[in-house]
Protein backbone atom coordinates (compact mmCIF):
# COMPACT_ATOMS: atom_id res chain seq x y z
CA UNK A 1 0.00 0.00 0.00
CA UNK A 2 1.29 3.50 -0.69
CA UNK A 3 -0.35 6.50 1.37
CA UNK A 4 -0.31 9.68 0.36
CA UNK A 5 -0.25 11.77 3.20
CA UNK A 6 -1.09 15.46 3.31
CA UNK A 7 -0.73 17.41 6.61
CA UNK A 8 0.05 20.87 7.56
CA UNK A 9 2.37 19.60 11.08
CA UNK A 10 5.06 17.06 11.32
CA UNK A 11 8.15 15.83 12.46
CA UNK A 12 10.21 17.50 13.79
CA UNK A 13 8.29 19.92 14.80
CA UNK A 14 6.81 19.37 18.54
CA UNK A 15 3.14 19.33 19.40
CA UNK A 16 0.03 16.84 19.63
CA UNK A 17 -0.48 16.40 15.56
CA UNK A 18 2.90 15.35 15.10
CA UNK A 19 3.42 12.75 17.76
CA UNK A 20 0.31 11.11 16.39
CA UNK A 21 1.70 10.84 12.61
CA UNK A 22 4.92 10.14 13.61
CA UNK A 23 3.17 7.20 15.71
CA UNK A 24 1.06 5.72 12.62
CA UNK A 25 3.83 6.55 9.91
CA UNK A 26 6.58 4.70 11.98
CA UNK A 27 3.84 1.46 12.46
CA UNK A 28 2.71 1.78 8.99
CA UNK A 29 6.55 1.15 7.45
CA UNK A 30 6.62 -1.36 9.85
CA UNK A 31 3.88 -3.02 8.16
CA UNK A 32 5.29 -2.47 4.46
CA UNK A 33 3.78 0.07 3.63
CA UNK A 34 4.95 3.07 1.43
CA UNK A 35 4.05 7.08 3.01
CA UNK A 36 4.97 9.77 1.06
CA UNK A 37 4.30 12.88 3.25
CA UNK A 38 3.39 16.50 1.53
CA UNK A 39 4.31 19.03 4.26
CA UNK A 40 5.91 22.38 5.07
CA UNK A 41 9.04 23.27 6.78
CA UNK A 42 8.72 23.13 10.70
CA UNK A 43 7.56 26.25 11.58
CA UNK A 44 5.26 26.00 13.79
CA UNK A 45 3.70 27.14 16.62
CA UNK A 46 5.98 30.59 15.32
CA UNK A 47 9.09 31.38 13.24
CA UNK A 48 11.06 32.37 16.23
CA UNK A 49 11.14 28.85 18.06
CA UNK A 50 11.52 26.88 15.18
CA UNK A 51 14.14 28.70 13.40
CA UNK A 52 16.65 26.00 14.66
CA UNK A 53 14.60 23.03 13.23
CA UNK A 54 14.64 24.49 9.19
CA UNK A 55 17.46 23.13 7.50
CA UNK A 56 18.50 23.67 3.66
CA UNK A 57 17.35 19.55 3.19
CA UNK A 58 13.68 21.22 4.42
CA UNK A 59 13.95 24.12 1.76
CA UNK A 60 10.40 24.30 -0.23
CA UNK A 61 10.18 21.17 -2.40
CA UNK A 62 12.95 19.45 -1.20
CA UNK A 63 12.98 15.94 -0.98
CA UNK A 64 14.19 13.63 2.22
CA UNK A 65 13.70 10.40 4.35
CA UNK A 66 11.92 10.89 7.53
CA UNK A 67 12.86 8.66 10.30
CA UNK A 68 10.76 5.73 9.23
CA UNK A 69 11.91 5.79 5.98
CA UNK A 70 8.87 7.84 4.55
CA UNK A 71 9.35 9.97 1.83
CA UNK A 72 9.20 13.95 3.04
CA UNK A 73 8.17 16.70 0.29
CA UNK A 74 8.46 19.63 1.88
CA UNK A 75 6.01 22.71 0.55
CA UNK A 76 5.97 26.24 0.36
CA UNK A 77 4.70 28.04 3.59
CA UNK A 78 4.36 31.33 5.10
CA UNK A 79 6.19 32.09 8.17
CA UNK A 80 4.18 33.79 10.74
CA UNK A 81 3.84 34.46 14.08
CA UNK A 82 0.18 34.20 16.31
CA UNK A 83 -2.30 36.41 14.35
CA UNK A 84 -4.95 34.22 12.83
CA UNK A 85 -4.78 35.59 9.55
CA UNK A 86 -1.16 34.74 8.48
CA UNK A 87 -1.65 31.47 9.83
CA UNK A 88 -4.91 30.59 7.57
CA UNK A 89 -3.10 31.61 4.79
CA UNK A 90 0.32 29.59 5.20
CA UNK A 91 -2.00 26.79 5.82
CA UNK A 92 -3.63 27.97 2.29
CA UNK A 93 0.01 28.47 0.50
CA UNK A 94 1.00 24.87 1.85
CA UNK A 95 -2.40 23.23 1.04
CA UNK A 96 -2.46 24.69 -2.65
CA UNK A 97 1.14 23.68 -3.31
CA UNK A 98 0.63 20.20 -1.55
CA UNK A 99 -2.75 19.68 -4.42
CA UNK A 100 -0.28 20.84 -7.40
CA UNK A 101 2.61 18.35 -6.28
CA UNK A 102 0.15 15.71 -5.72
CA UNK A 103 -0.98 16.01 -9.26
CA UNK A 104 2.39 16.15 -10.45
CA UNK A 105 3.54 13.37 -9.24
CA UNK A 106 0.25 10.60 -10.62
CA UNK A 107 3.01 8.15 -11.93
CA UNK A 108 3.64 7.17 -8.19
CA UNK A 109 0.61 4.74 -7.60
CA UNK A 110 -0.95 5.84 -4.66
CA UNK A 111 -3.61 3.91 -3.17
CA UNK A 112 -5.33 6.01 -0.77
CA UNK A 113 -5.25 9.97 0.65
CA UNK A 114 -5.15 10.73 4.03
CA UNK A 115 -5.61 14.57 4.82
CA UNK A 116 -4.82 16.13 8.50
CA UNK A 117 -7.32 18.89 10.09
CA UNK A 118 -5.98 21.57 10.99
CA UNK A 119 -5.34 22.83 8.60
CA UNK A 120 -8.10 23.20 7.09
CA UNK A 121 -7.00 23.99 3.63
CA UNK A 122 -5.64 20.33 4.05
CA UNK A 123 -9.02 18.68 4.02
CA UNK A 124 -10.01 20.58 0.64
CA UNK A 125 -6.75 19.35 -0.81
CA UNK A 126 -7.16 15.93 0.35
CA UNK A 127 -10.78 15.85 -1.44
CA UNK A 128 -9.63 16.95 -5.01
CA UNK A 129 -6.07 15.10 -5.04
CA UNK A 130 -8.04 12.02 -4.37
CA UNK A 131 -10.68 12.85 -7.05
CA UNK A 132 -8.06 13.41 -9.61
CA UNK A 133 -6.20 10.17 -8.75
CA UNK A 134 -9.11 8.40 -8.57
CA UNK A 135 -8.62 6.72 -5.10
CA UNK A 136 -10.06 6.94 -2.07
CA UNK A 137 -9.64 10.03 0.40
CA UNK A 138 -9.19 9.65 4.63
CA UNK A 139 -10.07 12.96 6.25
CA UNK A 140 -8.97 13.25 9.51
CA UNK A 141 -10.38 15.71 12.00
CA UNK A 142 -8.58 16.08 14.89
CA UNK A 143 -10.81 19.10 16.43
CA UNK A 144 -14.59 19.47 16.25
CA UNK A 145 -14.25 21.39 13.10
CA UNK A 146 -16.16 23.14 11.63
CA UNK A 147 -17.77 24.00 15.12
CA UNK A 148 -14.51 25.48 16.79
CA UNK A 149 -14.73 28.19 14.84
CA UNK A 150 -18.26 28.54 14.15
CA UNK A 151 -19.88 27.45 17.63
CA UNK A 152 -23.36 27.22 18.04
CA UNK A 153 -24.97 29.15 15.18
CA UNK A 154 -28.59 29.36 16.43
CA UNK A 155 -26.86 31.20 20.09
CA UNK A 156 -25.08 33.79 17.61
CA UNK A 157 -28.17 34.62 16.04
CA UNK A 158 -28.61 37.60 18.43
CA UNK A 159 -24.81 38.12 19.85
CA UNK A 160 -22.87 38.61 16.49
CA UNK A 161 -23.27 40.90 13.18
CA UNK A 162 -25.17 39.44 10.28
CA UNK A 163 -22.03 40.06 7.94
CA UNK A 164 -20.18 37.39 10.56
CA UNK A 165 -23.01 35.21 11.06
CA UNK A 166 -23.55 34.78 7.21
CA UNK A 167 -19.01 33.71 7.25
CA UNK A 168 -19.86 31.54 10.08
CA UNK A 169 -22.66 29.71 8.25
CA UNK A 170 -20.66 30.01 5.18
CA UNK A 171 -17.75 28.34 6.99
CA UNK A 172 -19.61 25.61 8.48
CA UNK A 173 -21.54 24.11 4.85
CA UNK A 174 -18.30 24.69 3.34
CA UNK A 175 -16.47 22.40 5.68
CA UNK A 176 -19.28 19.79 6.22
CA UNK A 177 -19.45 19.66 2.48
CA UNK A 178 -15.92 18.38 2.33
CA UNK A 179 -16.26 16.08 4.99
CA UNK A 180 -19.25 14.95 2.86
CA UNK A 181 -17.03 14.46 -0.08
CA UNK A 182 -14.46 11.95 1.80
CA UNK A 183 -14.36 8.37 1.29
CA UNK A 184 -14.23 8.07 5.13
CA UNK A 185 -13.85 10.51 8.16
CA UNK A 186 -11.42 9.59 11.15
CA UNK A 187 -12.43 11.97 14.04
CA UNK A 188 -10.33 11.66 17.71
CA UNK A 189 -13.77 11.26 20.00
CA UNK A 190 -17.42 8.90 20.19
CA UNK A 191 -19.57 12.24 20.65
CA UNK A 192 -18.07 13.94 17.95
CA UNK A 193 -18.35 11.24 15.63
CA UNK A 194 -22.00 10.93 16.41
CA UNK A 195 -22.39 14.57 15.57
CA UNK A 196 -20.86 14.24 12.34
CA UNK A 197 -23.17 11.07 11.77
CA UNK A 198 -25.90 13.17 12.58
CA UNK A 199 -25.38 15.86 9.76
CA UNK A 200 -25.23 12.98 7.35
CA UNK A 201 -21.36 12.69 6.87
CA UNK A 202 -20.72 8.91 5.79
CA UNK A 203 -18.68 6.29 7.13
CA UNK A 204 -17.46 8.24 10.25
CA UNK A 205 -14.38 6.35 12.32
CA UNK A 206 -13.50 6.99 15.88
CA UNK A 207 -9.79 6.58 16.42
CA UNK A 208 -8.62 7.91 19.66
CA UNK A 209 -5.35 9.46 20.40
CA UNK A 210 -3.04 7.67 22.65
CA UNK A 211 0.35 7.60 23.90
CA UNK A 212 3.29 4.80 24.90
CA UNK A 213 2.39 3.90 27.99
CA UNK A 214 5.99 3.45 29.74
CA UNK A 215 7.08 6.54 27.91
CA UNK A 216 7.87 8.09 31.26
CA UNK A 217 8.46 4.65 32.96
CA UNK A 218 11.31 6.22 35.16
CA UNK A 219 9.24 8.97 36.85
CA UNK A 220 8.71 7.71 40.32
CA UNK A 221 5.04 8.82 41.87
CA UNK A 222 4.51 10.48 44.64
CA UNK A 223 3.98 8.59 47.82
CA UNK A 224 2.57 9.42 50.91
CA UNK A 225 4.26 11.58 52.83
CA UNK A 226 6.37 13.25 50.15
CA UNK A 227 5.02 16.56 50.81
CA UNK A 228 7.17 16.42 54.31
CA UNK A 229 10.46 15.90 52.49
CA UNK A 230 10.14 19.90 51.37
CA UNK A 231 11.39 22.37 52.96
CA UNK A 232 8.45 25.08 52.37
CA UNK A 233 5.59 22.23 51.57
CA UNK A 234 4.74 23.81 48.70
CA UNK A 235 2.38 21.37 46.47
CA UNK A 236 3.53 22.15 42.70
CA UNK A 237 1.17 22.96 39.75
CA UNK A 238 2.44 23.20 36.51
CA UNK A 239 0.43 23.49 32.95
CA UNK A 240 2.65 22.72 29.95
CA UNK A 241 1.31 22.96 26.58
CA UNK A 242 -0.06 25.75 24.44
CA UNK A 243 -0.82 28.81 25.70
CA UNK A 244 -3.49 30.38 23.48
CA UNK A 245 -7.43 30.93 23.67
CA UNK A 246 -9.10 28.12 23.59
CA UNK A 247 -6.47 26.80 26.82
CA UNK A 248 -8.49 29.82 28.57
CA UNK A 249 -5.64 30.04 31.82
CA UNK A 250 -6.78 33.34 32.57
CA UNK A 251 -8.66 31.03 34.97
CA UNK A 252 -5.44 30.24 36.38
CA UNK A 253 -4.31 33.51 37.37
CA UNK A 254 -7.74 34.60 39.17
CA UNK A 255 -8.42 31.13 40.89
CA UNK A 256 -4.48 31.64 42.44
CA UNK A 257 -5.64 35.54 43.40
CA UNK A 258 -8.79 34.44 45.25
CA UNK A 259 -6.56 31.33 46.95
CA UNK A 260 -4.28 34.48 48.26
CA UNK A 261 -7.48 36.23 50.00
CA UNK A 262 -9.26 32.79 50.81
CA UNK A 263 -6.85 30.81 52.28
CA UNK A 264 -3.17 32.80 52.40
CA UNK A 265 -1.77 29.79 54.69
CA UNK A 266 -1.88 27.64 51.15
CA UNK A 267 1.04 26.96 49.00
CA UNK A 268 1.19 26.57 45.95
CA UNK A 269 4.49 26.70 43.19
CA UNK A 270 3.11 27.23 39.88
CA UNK A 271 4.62 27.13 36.22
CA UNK A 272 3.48 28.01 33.02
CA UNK A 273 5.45 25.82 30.27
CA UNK A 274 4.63 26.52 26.80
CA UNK A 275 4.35 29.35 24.03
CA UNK A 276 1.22 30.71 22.29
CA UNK A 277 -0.55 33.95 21.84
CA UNK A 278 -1.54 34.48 25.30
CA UNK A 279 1.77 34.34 27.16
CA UNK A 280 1.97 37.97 27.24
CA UNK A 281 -1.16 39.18 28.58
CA UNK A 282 -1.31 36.79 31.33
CA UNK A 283 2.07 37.57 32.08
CA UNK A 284 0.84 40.94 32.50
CA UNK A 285 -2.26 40.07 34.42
CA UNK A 286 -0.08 37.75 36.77
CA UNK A 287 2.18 41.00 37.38
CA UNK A 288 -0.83 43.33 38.25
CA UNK A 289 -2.39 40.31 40.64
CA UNK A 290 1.06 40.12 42.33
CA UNK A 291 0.64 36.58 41.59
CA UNK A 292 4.07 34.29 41.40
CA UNK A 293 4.08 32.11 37.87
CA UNK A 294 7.17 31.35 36.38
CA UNK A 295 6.76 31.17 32.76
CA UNK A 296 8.91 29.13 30.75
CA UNK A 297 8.84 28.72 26.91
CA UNK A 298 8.57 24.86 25.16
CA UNK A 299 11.03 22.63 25.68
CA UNK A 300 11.98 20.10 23.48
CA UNK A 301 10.79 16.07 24.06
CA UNK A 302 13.85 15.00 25.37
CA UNK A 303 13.23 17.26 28.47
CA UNK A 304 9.78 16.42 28.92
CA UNK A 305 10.43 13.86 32.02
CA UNK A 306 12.73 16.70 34.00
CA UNK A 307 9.58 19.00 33.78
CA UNK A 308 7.15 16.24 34.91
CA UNK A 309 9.45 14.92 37.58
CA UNK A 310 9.08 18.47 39.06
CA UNK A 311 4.96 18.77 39.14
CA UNK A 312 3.04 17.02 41.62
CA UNK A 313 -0.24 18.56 39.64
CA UNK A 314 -0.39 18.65 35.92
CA UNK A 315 -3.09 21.05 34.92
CA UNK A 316 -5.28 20.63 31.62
CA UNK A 317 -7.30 23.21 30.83
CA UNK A 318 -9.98 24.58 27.83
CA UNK A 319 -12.21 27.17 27.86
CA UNK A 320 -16.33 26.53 27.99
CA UNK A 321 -17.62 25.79 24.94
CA UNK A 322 -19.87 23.27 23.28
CA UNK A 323 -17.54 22.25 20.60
CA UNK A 324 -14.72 21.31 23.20
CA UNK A 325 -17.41 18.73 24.91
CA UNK A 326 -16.34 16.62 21.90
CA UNK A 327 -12.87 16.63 21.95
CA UNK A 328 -10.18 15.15 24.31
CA UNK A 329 -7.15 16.89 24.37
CA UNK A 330 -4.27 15.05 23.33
CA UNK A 331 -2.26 16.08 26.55
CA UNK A 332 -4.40 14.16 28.75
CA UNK A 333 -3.45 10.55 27.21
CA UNK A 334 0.63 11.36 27.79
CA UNK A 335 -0.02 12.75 31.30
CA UNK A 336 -2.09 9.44 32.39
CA UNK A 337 1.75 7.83 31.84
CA UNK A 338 3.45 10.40 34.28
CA UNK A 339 1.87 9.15 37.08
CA UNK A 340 1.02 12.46 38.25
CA UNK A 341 -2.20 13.94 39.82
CA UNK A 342 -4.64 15.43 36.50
CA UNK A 343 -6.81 18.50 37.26
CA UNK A 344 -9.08 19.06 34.65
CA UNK A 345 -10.82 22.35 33.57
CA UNK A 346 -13.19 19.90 30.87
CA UNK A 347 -16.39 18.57 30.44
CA UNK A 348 -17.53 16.00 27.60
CA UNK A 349 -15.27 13.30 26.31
CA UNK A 350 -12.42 14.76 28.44
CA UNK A 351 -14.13 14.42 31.84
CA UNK A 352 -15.20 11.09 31.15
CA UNK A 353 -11.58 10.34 30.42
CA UNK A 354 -10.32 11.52 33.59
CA UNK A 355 -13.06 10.46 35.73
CA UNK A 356 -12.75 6.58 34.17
CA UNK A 357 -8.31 6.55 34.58
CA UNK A 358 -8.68 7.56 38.59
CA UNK A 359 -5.78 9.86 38.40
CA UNK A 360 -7.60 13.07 39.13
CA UNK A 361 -10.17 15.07 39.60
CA UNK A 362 -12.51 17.82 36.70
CA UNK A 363 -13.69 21.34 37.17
CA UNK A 364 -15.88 23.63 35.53
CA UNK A 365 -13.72 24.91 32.75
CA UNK A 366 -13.87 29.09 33.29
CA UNK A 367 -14.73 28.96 37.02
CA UNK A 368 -12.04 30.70 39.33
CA UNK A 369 -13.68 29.85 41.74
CA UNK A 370 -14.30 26.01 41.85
CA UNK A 371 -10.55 26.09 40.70
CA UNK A 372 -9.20 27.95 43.58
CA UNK A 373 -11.38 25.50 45.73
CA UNK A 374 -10.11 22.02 44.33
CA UNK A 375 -6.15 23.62 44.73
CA UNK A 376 -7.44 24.46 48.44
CA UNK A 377 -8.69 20.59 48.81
CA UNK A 378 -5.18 18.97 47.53
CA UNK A 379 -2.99 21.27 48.82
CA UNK A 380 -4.55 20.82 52.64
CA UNK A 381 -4.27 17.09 51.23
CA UNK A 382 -1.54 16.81 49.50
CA UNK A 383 -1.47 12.98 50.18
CA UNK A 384 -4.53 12.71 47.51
CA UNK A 385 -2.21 13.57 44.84
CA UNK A 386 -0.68 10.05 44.90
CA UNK A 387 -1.38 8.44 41.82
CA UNK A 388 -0.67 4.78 41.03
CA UNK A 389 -0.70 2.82 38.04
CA UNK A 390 -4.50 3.29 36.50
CA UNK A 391 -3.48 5.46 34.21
CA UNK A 392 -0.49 3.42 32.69
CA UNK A 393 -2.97 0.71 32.89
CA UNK A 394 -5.41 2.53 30.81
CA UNK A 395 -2.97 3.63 28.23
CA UNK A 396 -1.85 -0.17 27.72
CA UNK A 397 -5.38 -1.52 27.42
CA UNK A 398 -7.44 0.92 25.40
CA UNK A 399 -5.22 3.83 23.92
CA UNK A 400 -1.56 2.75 23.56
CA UNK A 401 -0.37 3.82 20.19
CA UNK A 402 -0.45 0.11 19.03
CA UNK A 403 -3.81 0.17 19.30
CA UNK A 404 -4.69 3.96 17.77
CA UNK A 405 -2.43 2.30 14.62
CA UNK A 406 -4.40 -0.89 14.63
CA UNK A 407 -7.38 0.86 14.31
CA UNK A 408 -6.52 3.23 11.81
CA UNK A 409 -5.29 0.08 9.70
CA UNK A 410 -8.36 -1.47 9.57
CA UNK A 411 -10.05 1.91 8.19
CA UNK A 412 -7.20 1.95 5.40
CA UNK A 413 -7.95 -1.18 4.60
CA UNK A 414 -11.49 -1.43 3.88
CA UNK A 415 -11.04 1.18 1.45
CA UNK A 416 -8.77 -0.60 -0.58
């Protein structure tokens, strides 16, 4: 089998998307078969903490082996930094350029398309490249797209202008058509693959994300007692990930404020780990709270374990909004291998997740308040935040990457 695969992140680049291709394009050469990736130059989140990564090998259209032994084209891109704008239209640039070096290159024998969502552009590449080649086209949706960016149409009615309602509606029959158009869909999460099912998209797949389980095999968990080894008792919180809108962590910053009125006896050490478009203002906001976050920028994977070893409470967060009942964040699946104490600002798919691995607790996403509370609860009792081996259990039983591949096999294959 040769895949085509079209995507706008990847190796080596750092972030959810591309440990999840990496994961399936390393099992799928296992298996035989051929991948032949269209993708652009790492750049991403920004062109400032990538810079390192892009190599001459990566220029635009150059040709390499991946790590699997995959075929890389890279594409044309745009650098950019966080405004929305430049972003949609590298992902345009890349998506175009991926379409016209798909069609170029017929004589290879491709047997299937897979597309990646984001970016979007992606999908609508994925749809025609497949139509021209006449085989059959995999759209994946990682996110609850279109409905991350439209939301819930009938609530904007009132709140929004008609000139960005009629976008928003144009957005969302645009992007449902395309889904339409696929051969199959792969989505990340049950509820949103009912959803899909429900606006008459076809042959919808549910492949969770996942993660190694022993991938952190060395941390040691916190035991009882470990709290008393300190010399200030601090409990630790950290969040590491992106730091943009939909992560919402202004929450963060207020629920710490109210903790330092409410209850001034508790201690907490807290770290932000991570880069996106809201590091500066809640750097800012932090500063006018008088509120003590250190903020540090990403790191790469090889120092992943030093940052874990250091948290006794990894934080998820995502703001409160429908669409984000239907995804899981991909975070969640690595941290239930750090044996470390989850506290999650999510509801939906994600709650149930937590709840059902027994290695933390959920909170209202947005609400300072219950947050402050719950940091009260485990820092009074910090002996709750030792975590045994449910969640490396889970991982090895329902969402190890083994199984995510397995399952995405066996949708590749009944399209052949």
């Amino acid at each position: 089998m040769h895949i085509l695969l079209i995507t706008h992140y990847y190796a080596p680049e750092i972030g959810a998307p591309q440990r999840r291709l990496s994961a399936l394009v390393s099992r799928w050469r296992q298996r035989g078969f051929d991948v032949t990736v269209l993708c652009p130059p790492p750049h991403y989140p920004e062109k400032f903490s990538t810079c390192q990564l892009r190599t001459e090998k990566n220029r635009a259209f150059a040709r390499e082996h991946g790590e699997f032994g995959e075929t890389i084209v890279r594409m044309p891109y745009v650098l950019h930094g966080y405004r929305g704008s430049f972003r949609a239209l590298d992902q345009l640039v890349t998506a175009a350029a991926a379409t016209v070096t798909a069609l170029v290159s017929r004589g290879k024998n491709f047997n299937l398309v897979v597309s990646t969502v984001p970016g979007l552009p992606s999908l609508f590449a994925g749809v025609l490249t497949a139509k021209v080649l006449q085989v059959p086209h995999i759209a994946e949706i990682r996110d609850a797209w279109p409905d991350v960016v439209t939301g819930d149409l009938n609530e904007h009615v009132k709140k929004i202008s008609p000139h960005k309602l009629l976008v928003k509606k144009a957005i969302y029959h645009v992007v449902t058509a395309g889904q339409k158009a696929a051969d199959s869909v792969v989505v990340t999460t049950p509820r949103f693959a009912q959803k899909l099912k429900d606006r008459g998209v076809k042959n919808v797949q549910w492949v969770p994300n996942g993660a190694e389980a022993e991938c952190f095999a060395r941390l040691k968990p916190r035991t009882p007692g470990f709290i008393q080894e300190r010399q200030n008792r601090a409990v630790r919180l950290q969040y590491l990930g992106t730091v943009g809108r939909s992560q919402g962590l202004q929450v963060l910053v207020e629920a710490l404020d109210l903790l330092k009125t409410q209850a001034p006896e508790v201690q907490i050490e807290t770290r932000i780990v991570g880069s996106g478009a809201e590091v500066p203002r809640l750097k800012a906001l932090a500063k006018l709270k008088k509120i003590s976050i250190e903020f540090l920028p990403n790191i790469p994977r090889s120092q992943l374990e030093d940052a874990y070893d250091w948290a006794d409470i990894e934080l998820v967060s995502l703001r409160r909004t429908r669409p984000f009942r239907w995804t899981v964040p991909s975070k969640i699946f690595e941290l239930l291998a750090t044996r470390r104490f989850v506290l999650a600002m999510v509801e939906g798919n994600a709650a149930d997740l937590v709840r059902s691995s027994g290695v933390g607790s959920v909170v209202e996403p947005e609400n300072a308040q219950a947050l402050a509370n719950e940091l009260r609860r485990l820092a009074e009792n910090p002996d709750l935040l030792t975590v045994g081996n449910s969640g490396v259990e889970l991982l090895k039983n329902f969402y190890s990457y083994d199984l995510m591949e397995q399952r995405y096999t066996e949708v590749l294959e009944s399209l052949r």
